[in-house]
PDB file of N, CA and C in Angstrom:
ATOM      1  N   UNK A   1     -50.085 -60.451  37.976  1.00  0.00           N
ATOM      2  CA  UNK A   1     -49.524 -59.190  38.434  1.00  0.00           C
ATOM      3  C   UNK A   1     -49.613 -59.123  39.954  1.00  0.00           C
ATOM      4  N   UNK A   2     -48.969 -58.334  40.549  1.00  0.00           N
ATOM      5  CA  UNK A   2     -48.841 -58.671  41.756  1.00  0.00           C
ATOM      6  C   UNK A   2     -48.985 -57.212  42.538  1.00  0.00           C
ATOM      7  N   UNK A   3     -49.748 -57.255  43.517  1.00  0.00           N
ATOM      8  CA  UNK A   3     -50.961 -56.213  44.174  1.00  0.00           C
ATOM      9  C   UNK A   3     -50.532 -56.377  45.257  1.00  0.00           C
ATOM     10  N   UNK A   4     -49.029 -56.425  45.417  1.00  0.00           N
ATOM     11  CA  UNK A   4     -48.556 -55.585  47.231  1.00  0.00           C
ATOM     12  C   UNK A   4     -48.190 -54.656  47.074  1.00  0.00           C
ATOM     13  N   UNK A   5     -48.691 -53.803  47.997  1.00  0.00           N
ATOM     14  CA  UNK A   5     -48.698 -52.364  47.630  1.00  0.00           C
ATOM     15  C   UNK A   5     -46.623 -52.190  48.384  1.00  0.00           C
ATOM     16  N   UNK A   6     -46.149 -51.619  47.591  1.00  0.00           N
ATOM     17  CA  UNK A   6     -44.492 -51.140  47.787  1.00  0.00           C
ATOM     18  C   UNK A   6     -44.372 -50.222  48.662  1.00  0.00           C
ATOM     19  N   UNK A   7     -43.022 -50.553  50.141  1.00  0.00           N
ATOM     20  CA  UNK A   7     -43.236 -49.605  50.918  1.00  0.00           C
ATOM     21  C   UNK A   7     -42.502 -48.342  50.028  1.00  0.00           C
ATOM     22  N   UNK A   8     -42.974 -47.045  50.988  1.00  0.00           N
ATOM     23  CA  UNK A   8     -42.461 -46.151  50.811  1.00  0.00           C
ATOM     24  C   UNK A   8     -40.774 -45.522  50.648  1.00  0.00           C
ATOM     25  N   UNK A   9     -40.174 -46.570  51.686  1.00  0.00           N
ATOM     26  CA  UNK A   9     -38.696 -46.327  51.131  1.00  0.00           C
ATOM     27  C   UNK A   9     -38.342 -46.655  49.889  1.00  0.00           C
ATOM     28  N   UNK A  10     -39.073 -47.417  49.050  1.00  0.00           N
ATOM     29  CA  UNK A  10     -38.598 -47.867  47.946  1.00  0.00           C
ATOM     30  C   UNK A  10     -38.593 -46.247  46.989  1.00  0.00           C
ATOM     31  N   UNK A  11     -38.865 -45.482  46.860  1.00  0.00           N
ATOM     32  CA  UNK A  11     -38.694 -44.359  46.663  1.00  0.00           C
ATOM     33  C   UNK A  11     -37.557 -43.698  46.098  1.00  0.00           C
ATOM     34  N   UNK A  12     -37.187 -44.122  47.682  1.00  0.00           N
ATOM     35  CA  UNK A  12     -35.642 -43.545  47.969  1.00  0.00           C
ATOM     36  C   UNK A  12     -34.505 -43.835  46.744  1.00  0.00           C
ATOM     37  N   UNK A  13     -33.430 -42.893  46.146  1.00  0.00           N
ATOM     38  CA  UNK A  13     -32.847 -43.469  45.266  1.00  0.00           C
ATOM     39  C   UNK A  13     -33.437 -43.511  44.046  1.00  0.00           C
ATOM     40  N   UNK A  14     -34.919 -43.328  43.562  1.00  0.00           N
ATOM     41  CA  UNK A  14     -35.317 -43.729  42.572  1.00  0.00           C
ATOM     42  C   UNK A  14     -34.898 -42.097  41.789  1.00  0.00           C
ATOM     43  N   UNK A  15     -34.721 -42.020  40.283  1.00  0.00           N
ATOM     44  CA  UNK A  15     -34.133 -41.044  39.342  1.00  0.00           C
ATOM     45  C   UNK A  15     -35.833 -40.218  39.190  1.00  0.00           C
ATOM     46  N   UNK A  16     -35.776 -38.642  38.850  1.00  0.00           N
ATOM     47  CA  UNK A  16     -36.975 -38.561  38.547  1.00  0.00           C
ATOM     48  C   UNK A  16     -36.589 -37.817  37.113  1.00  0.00           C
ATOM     49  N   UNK A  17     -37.952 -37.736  36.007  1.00  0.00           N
ATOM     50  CA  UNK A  17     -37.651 -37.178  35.157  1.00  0.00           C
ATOM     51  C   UNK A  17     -39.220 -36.671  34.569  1.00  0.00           C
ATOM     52  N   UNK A  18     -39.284 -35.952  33.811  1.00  0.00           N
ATOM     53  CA  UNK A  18     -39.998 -35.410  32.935  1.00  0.00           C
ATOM     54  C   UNK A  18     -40.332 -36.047  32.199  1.00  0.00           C
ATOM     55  N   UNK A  19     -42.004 -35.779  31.893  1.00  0.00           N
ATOM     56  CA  UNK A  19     -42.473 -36.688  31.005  1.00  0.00           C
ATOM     57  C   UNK A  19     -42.030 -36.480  29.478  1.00  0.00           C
ATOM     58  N   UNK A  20     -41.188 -35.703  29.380  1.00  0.00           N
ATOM     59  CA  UNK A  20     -40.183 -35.585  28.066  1.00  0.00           C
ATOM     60  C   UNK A  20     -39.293 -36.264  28.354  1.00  0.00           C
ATOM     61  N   UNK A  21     -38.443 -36.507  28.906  1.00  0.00           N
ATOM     62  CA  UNK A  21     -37.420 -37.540  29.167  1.00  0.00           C
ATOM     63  C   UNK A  21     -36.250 -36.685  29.651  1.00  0.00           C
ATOM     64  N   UNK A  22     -36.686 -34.975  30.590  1.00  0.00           N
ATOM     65  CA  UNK A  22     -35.755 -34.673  30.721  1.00  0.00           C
ATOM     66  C   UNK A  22     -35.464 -35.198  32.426  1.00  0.00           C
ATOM     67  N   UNK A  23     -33.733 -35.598  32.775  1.00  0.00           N
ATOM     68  CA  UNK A  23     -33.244 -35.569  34.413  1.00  0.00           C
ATOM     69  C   UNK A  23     -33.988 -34.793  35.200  1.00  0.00           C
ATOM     70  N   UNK A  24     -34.725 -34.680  36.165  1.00  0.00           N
ATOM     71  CA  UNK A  24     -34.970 -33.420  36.982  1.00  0.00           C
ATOM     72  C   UNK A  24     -33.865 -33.735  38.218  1.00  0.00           C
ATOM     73  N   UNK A  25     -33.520 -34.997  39.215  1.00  0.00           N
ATOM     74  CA  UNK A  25     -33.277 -35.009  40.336  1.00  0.00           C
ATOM     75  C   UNK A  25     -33.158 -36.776  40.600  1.00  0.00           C
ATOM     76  N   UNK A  26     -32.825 -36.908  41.623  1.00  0.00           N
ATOM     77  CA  UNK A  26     -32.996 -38.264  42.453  1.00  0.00           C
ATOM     78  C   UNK A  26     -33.423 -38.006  44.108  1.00  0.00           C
ATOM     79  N   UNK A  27     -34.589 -39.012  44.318  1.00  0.00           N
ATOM     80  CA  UNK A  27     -35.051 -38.782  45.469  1.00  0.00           C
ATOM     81  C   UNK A  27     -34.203 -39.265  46.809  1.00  0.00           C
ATOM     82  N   UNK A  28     -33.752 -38.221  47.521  1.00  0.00           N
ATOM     83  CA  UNK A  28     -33.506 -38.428  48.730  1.00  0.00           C
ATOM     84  C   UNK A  28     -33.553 -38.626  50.222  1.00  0.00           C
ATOM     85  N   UNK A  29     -35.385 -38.490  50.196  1.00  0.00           N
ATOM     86  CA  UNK A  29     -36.138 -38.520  51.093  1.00  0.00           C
ATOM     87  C   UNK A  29     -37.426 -38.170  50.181  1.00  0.00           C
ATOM     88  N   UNK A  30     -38.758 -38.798  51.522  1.00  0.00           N
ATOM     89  CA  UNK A  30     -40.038 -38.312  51.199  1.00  0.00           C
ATOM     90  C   UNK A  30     -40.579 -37.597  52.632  1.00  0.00           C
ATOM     91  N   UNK A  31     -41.257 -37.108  51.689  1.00  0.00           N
ATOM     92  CA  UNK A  31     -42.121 -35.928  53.048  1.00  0.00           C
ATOM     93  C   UNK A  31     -43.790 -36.603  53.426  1.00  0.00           C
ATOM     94  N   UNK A  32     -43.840 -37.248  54.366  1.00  0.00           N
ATOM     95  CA  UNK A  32     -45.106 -37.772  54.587  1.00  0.00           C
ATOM     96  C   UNK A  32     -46.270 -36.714  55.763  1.00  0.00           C
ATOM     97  N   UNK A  33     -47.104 -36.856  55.526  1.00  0.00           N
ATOM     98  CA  UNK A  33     -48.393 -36.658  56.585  1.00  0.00           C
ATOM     99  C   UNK A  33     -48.899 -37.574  57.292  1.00  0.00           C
ATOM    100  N   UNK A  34     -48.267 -37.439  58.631  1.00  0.00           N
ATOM    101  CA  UNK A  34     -48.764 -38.227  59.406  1.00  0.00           C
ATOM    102  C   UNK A  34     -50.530 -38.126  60.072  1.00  0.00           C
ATOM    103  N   UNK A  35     -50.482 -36.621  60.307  1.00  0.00           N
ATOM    104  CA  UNK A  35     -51.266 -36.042  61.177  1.00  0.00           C
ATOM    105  C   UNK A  35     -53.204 -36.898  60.434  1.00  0.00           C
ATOM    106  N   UNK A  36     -53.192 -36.056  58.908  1.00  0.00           N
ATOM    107  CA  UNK A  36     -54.412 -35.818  58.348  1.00  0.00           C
ATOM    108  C   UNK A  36     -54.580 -37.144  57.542  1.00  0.00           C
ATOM    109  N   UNK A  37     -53.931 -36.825  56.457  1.00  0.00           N
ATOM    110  CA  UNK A  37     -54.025 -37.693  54.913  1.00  0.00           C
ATOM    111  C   UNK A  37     -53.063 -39.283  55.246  1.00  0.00           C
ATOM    112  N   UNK A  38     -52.156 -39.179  55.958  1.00  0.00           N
ATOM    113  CA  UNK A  38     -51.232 -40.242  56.316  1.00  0.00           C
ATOM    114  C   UNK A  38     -51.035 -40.621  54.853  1.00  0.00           C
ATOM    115  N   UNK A  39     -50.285 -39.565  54.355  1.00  0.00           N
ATOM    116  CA  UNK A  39     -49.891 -39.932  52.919  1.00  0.00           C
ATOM    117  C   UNK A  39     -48.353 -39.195  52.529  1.00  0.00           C
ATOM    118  N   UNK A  40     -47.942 -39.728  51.150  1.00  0.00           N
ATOM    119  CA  UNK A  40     -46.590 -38.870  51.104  1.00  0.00           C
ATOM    120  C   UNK A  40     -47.027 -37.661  50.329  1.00  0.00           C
ATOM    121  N   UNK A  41     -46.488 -36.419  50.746  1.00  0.00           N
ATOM    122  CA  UNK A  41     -46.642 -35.394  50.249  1.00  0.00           C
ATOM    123  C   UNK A  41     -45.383 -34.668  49.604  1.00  0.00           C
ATOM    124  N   UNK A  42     -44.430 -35.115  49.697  1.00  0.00           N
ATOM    125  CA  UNK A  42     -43.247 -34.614  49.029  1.00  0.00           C
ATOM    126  C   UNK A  42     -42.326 -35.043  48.614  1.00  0.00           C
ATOM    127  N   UNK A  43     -41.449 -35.352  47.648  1.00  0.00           N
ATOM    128  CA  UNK A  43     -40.256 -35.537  47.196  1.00  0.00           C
ATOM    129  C   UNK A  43     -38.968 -34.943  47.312  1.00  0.00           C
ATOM    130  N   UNK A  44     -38.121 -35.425  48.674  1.00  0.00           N
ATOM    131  CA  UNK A  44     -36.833 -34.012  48.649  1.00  0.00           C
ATOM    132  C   UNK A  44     -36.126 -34.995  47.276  1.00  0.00           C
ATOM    133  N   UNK A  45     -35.653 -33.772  46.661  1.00  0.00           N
ATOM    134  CA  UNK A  45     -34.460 -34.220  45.656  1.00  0.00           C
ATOM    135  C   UNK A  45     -33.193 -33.957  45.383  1.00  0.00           C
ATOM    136  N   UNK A  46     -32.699 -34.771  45.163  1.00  0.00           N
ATOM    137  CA  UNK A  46     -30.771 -33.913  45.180  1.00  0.00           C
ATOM    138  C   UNK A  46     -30.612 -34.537  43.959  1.00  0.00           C
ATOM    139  N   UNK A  47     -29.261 -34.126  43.917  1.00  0.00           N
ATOM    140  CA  UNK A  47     -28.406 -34.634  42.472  1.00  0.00           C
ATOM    141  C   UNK A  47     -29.527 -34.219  41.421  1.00  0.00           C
ATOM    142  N   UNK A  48     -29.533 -32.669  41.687  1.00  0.00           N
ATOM    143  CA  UNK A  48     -30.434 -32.637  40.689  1.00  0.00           C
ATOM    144  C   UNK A  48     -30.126 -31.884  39.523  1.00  0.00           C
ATOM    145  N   UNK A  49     -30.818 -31.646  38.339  1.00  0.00           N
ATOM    146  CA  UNK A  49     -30.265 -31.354  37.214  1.00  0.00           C
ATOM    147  C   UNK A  49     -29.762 -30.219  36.959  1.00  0.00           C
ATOM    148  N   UNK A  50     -28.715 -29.339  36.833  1.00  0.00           N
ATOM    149  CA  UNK A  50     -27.542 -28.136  36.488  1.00  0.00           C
ATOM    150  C   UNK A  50     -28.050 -27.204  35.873  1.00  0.00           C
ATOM    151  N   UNK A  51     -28.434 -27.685  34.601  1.00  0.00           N
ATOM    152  CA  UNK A  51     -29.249 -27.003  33.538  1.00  0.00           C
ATOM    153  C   UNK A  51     -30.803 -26.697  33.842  1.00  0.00           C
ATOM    154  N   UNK A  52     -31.722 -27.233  34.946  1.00  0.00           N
ATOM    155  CA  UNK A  52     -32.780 -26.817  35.184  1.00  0.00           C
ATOM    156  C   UNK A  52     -32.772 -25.787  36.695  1.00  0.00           C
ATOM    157  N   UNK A  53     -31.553 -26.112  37.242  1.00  0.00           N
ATOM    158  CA  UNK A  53     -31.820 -25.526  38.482  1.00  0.00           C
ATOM    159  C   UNK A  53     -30.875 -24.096  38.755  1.00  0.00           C
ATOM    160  N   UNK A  54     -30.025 -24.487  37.484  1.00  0.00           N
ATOM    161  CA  UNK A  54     -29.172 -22.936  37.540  1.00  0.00           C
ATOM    162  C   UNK A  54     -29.447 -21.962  38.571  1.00  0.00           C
ATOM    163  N   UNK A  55     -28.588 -21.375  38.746  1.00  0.00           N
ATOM    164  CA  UNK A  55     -29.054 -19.891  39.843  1.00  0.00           C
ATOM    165  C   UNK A  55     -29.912 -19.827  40.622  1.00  0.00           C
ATOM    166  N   UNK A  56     -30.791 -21.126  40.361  1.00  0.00           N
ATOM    167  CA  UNK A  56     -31.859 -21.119  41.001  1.00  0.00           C
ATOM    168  C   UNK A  56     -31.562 -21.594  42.778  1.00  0.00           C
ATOM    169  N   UNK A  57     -30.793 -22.884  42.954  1.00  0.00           N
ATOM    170  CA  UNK A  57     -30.958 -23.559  44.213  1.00  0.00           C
ATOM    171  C   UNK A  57     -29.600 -22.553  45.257  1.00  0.00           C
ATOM    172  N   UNK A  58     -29.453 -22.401  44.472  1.00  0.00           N
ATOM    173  CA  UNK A  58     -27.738 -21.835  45.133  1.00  0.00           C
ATOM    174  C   UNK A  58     -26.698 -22.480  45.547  1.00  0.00           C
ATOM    175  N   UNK A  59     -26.616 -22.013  47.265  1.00  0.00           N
ATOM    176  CA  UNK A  59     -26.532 -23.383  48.152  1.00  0.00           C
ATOM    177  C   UNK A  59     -26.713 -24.790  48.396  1.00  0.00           C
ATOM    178  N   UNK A  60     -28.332 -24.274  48.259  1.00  0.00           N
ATOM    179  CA  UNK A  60     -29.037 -25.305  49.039  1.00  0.00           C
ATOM    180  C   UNK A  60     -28.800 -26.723  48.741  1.00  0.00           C
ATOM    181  N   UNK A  61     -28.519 -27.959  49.091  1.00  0.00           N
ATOM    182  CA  UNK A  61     -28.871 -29.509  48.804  1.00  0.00           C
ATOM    183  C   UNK A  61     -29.576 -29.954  47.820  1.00  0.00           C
ATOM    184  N   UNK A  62     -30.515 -29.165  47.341  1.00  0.00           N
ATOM    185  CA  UNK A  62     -32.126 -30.045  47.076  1.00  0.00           C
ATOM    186  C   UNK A  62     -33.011 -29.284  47.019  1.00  0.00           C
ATOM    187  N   UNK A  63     -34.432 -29.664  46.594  1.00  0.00           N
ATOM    188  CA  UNK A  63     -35.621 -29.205  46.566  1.00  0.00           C
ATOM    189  C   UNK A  63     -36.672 -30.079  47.302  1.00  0.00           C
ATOM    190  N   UNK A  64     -37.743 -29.794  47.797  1.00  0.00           N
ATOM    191  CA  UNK A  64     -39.010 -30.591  47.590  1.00  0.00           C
ATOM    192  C   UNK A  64     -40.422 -30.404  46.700  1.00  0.00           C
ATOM    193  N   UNK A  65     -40.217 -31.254  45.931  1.00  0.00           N
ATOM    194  CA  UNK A  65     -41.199 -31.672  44.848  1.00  0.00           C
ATOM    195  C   UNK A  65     -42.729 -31.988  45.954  1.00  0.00           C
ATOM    196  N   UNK A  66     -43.781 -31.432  45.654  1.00  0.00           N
ATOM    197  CA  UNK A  66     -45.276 -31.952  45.870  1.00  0.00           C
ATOM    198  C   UNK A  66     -45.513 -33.136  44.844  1.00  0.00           C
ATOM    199  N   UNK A  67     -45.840 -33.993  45.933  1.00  0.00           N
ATOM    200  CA  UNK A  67     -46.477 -35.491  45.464  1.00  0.00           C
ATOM    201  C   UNK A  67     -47.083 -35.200  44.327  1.00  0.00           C
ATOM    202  N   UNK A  68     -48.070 -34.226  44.340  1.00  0.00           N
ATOM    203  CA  UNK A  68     -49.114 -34.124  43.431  1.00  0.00           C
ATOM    204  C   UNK A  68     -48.757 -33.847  42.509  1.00  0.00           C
ATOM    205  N   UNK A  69     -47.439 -33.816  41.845  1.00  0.00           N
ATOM    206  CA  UNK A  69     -46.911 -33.362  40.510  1.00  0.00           C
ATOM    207  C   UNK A  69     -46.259 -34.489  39.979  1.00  0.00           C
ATOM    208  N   UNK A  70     -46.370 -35.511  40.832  1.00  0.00           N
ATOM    209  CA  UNK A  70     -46.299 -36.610  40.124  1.00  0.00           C
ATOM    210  C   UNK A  70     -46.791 -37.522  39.313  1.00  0.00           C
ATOM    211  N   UNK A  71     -46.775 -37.914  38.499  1.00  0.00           N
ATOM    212  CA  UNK A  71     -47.387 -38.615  37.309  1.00  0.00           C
ATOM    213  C   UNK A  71     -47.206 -39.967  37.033  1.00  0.00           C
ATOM    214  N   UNK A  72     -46.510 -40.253  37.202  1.00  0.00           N
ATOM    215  CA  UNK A  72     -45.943 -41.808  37.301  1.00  0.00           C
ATOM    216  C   UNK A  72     -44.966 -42.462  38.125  1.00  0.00           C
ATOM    217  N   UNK A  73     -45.198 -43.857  38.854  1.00  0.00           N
ATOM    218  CA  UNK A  73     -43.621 -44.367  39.378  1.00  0.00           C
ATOM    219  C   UNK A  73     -43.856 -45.696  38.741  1.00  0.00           C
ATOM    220  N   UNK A  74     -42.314 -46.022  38.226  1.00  0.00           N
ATOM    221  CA  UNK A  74     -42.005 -47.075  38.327  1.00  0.00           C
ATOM    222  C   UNK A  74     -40.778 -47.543  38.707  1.00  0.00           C
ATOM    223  N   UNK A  75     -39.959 -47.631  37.304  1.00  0.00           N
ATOM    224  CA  UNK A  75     -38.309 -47.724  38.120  1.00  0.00           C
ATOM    225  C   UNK A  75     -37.720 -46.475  37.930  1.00  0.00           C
ATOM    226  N   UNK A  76     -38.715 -45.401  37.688  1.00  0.00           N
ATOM    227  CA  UNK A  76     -37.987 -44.209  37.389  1.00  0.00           C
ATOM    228  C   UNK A  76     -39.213 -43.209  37.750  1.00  0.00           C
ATOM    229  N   UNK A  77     -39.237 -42.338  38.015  1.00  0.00           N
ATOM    230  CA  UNK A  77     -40.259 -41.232  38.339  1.00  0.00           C
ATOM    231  C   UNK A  77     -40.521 -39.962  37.453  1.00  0.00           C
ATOM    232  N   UNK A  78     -42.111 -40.143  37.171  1.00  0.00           N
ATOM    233  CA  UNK A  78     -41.971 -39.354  35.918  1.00  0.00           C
ATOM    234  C   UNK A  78     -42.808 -37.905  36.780  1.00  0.00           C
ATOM    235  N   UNK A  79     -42.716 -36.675  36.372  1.00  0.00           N
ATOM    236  CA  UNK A  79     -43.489 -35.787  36.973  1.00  0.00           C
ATOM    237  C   UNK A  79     -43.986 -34.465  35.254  1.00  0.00           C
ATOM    238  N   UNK A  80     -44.983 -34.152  35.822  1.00  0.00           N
ATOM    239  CA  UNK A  80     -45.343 -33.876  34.282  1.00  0.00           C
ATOM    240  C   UNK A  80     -44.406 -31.970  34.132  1.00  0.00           C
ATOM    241  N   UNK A  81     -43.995 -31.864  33.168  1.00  0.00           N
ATOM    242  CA  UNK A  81     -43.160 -30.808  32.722  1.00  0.00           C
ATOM    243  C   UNK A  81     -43.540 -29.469  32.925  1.00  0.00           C
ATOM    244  N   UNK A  82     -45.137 -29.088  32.946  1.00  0.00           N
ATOM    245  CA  UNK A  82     -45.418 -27.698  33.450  1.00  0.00           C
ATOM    246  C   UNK A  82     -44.914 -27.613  34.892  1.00  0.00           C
ATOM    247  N   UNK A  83     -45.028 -28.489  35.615  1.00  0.00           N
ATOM    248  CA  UNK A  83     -44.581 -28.178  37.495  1.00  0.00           C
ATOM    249  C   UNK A  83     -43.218 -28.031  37.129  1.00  0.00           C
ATOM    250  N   UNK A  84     -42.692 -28.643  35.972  1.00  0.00           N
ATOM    251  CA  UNK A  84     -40.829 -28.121  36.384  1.00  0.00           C
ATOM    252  C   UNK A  84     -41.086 -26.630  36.269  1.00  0.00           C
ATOM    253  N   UNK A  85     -41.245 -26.036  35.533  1.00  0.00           N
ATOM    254  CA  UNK A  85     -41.001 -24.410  35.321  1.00  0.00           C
ATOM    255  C   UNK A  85     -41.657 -23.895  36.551  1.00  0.00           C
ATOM    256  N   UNK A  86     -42.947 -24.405  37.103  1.00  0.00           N
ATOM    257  CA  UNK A  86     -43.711 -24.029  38.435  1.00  0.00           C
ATOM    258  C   UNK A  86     -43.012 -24.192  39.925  1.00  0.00           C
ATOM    259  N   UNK A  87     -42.378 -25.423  39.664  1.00  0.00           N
ATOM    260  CA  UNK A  87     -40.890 -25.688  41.180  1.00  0.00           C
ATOM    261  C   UNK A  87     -40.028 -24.617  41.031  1.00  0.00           C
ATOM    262  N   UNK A  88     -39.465 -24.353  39.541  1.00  0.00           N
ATOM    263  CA  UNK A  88     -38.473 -23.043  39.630  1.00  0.00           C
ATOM    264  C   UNK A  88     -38.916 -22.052  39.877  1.00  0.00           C
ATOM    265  N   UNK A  89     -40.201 -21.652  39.166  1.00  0.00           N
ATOM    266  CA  UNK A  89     -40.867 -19.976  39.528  1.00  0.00           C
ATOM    267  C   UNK A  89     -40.707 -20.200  41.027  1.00  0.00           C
ATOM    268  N   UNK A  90     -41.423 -21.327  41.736  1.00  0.00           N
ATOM    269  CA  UNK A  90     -41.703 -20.460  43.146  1.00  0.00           C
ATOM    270  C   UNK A  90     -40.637 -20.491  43.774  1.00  0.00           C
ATOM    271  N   UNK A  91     -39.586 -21.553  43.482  1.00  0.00           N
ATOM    272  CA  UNK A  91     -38.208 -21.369  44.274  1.00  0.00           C
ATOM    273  C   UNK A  91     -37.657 -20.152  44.674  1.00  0.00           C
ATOM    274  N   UNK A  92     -37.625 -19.204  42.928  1.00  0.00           N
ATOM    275  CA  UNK A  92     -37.192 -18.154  42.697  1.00  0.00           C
ATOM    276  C   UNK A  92     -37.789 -16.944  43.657  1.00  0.00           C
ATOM    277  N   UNK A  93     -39.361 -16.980  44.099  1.00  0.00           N
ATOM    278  CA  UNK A  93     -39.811 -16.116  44.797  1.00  0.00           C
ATOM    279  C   UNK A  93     -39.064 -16.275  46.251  1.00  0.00           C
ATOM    280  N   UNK A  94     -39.612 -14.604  46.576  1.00  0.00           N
ATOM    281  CA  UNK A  94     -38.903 -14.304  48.075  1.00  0.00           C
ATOM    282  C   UNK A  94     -39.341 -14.680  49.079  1.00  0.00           C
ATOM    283  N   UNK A  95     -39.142 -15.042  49.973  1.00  0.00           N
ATOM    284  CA  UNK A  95     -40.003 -15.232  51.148  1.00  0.00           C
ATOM    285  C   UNK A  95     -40.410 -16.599  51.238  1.00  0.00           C
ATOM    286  N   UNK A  96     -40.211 -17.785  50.872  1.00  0.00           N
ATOM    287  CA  UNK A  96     -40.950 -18.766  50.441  1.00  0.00           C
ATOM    288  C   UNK A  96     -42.173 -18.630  50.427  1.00  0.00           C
ATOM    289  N   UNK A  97     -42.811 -18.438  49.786  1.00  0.00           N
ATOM    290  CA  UNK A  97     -44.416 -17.703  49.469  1.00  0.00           C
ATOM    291  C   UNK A  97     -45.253 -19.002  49.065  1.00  0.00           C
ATOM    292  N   UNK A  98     -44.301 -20.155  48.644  1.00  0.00           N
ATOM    293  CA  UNK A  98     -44.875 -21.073  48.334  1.00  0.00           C
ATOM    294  C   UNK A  98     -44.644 -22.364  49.392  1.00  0.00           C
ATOM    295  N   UNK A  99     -45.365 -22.841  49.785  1.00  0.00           N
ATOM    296  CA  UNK A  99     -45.471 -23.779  50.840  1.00  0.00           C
ATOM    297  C   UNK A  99     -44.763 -25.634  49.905  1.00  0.00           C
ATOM    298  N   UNK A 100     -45.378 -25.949  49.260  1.00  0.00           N
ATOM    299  CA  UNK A 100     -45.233 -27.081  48.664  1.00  0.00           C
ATOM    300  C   UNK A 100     -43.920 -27.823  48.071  1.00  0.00           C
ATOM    301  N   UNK A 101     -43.417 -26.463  47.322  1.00  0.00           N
ATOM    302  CA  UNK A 101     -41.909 -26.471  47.099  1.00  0.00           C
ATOM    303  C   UNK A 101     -41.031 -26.060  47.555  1.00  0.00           C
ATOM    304  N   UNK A 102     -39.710 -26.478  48.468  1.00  0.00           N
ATOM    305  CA  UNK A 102     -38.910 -25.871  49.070  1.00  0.00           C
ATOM    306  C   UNK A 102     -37.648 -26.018  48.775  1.00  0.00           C
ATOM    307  N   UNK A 103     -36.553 -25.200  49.128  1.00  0.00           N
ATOM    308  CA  UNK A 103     -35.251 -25.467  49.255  1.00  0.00           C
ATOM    309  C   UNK A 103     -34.966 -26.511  50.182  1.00  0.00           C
ATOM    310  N   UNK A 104     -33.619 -27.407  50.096  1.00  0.00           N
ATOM    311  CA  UNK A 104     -33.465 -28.314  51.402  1.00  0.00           C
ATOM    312  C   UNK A 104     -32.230 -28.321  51.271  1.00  0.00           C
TER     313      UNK A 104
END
């Protein structure tokens, strides 16, 4: 098995889905920390799914997903299914009240 760690663009492009097997998005960028953690902290996503994002995105391009709701990568990105309903609740709030998930 082979233990080079994969750069970060490889990311890019990759499909994400639910650990049910539902579409959420495809990644179109990552959101890194340079400053503290020098780590990736976000997933922007587009092409993302109709039926989950209804009314929700509007406009906007995309979302950003928190790293930390991720659950798996391989050739596909799995993120576990309570944060989907948790990306929409806070989308839905006013004000962006929530830091982690955003419109893009």
């Amino acid at each position: 098995m082979d233990e080079t760690p994969e750069k970060i663009t490889t990311l890019v492009g990759r499909e994400v889905y639910s650990n049910e097997g539902v579409f959420v998005g495809e990644v179109a960028d990552v959101r890194i920390d340079l400053t503290e953690r020098q780590a990736v902290t976000g997933l922007a996503l587009t092409q993302l799914n109709d039926e989950l994002f209804a009314g929700v995105v509007g406009g906007q391009k995309g979302v950003i997903l928190p790293y930390r709701w991720v659950r798996a990568v391989g050739d596909v990105i799995l993120v576990n299914d309570v944060t989907l309903h948790d990306v929409i609740e806070q989308m839905s709030k006013p004000n962006g009240e929530e830091e982690d998930s955003a419109l893009v």
